[in-house]
C-alpha atoms as a PDB file:
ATOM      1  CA  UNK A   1      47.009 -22.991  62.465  1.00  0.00           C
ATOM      2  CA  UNK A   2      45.030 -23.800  59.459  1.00  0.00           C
ATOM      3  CA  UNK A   3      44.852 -22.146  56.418  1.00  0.00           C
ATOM      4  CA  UNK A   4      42.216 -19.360  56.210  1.00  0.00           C
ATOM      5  CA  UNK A   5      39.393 -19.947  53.471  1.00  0.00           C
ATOM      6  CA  UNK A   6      39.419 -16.850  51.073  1.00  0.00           C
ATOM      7  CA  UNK A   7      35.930 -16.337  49.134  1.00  0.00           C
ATOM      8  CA  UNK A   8      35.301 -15.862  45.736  1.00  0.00           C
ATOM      9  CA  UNK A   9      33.578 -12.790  46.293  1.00  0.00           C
ATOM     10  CA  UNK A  10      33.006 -10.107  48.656  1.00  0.00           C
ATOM     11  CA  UNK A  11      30.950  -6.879  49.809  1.00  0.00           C
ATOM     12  CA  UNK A  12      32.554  -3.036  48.678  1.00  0.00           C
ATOM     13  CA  UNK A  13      31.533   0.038  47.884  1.00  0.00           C
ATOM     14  CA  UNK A  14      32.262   1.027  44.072  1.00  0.00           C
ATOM     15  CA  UNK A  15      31.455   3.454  41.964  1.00  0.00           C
ATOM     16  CA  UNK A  16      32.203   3.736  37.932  1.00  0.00           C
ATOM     17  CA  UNK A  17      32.019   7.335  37.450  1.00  0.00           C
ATOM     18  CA  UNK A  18      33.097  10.132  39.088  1.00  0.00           C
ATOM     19  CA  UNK A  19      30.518  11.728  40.830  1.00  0.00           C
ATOM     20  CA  UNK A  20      28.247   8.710  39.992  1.00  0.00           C
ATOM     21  CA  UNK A  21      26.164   6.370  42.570  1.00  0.00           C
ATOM     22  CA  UNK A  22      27.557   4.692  45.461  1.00  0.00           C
ATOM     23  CA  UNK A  23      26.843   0.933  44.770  1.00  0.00           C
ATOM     24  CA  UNK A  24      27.297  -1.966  47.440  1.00  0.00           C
ATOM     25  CA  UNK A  25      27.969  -5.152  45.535  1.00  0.00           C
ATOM     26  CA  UNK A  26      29.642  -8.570  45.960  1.00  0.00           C
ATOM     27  CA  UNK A  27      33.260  -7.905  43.538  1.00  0.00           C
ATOM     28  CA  UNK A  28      35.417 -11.008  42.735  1.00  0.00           C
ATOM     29  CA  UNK A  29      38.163 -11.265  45.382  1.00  0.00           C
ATOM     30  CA  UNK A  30      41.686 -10.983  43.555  1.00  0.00           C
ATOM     31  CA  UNK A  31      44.416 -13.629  43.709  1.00  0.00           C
ATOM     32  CA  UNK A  32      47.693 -12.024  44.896  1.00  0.00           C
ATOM     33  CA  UNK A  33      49.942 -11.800  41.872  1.00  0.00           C
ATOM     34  CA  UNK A  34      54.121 -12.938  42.591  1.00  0.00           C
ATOM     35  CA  UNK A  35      54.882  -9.746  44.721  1.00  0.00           C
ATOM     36  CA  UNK A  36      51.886  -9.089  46.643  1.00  0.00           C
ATOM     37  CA  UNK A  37      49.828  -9.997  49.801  1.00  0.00           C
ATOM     38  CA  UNK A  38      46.287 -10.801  50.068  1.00  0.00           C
ATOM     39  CA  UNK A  39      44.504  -9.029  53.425  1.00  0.00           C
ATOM     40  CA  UNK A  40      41.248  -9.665  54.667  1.00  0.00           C
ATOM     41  CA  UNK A  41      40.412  -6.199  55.197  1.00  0.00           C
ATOM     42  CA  UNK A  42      38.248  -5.974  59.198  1.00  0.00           C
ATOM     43  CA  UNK A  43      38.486  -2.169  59.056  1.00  0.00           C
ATOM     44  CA  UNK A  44      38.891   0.472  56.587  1.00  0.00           C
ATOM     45  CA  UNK A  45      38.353   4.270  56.979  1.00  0.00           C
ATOM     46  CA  UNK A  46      36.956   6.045  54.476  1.00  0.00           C
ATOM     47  CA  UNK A  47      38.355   9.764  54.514  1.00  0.00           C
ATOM     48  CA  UNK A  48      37.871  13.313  52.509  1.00  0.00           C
ATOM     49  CA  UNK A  49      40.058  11.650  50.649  1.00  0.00           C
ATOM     50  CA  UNK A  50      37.508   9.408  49.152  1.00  0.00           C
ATOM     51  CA  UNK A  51      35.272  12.161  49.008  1.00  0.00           C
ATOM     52  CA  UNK A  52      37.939  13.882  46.054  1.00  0.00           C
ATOM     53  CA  UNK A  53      38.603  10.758  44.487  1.00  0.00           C
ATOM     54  CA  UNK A  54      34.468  10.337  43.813  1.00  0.00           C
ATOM     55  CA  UNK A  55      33.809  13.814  43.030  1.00  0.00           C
ATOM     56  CA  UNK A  56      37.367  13.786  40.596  1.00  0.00           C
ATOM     57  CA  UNK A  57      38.595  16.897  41.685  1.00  0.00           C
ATOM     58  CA  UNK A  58      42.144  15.431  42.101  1.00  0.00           C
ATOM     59  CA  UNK A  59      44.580  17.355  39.565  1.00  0.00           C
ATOM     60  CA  UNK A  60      45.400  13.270  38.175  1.00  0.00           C
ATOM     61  CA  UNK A  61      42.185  11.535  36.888  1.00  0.00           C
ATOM     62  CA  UNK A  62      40.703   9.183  39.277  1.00  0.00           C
ATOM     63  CA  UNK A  63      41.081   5.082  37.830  1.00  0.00           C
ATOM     64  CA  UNK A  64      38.298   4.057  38.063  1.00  0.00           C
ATOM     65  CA  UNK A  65      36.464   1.547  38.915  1.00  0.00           C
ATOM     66  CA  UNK A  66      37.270   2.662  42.490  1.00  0.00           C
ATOM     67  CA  UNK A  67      36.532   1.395  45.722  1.00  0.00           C
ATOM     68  CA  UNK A  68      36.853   3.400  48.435  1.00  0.00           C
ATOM     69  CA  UNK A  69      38.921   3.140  52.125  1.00  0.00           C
ATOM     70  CA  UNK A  70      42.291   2.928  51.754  1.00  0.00           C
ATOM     71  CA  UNK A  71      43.172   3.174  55.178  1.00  0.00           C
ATOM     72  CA  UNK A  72      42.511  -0.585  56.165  1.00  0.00           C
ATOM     73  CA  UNK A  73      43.144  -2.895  58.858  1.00  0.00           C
ATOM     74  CA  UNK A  74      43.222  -6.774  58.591  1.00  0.00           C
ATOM     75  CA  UNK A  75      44.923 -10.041  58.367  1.00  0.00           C
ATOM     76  CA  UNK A  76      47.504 -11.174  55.885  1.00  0.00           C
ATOM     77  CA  UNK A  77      45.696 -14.213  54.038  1.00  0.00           C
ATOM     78  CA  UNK A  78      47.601 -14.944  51.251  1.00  0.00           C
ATOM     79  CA  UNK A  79      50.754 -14.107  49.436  1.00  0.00           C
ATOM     80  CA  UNK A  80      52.021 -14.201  45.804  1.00  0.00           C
ATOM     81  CA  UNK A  81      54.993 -16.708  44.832  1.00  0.00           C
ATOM     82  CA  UNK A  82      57.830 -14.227  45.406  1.00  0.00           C
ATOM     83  CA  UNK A  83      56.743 -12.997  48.786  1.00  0.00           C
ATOM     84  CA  UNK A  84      58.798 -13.704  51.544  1.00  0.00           C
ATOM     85  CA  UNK A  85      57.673 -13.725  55.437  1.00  0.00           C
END
């Protein structure tokens, strides 16, 4: 099997603010630093969760920039230098 072709960009959801608009934008895909993975996400749920973390009624402050879904299903495409697997 071939190595999968990672982008240099792709599609999300973001906002900047909390409570602020919903934008749907190409964002720079990130290389995986030494001890992470890289997943091409297929599926992500987005969850009242999300809903707190754009309103910022959490009791922590919300980092933002955020994109939302964090419950995400996909396919291991790369891995940082320490990774092992």
């Amino acid at each position: 099997m071939s190595a999968p072709q990672i982008p240099e960009t792709q599609k999300a959801v973001i906002f900047y603010e909390n409570g602020g608009e919903l934008q749907y934008k190409d964002i720079p895909v990130p290389k995986p630093k030494s001890n992470e993975i890289l997943i091409n996400i297929k599926y992500s749920g987005v969850c009242h969760t999300d809903l707190h973390a754009w309103k910022g009624d959490w009791p922590l402050p919300t980092k933002l920039p955020l994109v939302g879904g964090h419950e995400g299903a996909g396919i291991v495409v790369g891995m940082g230098e320490n990774v092992k697997g």
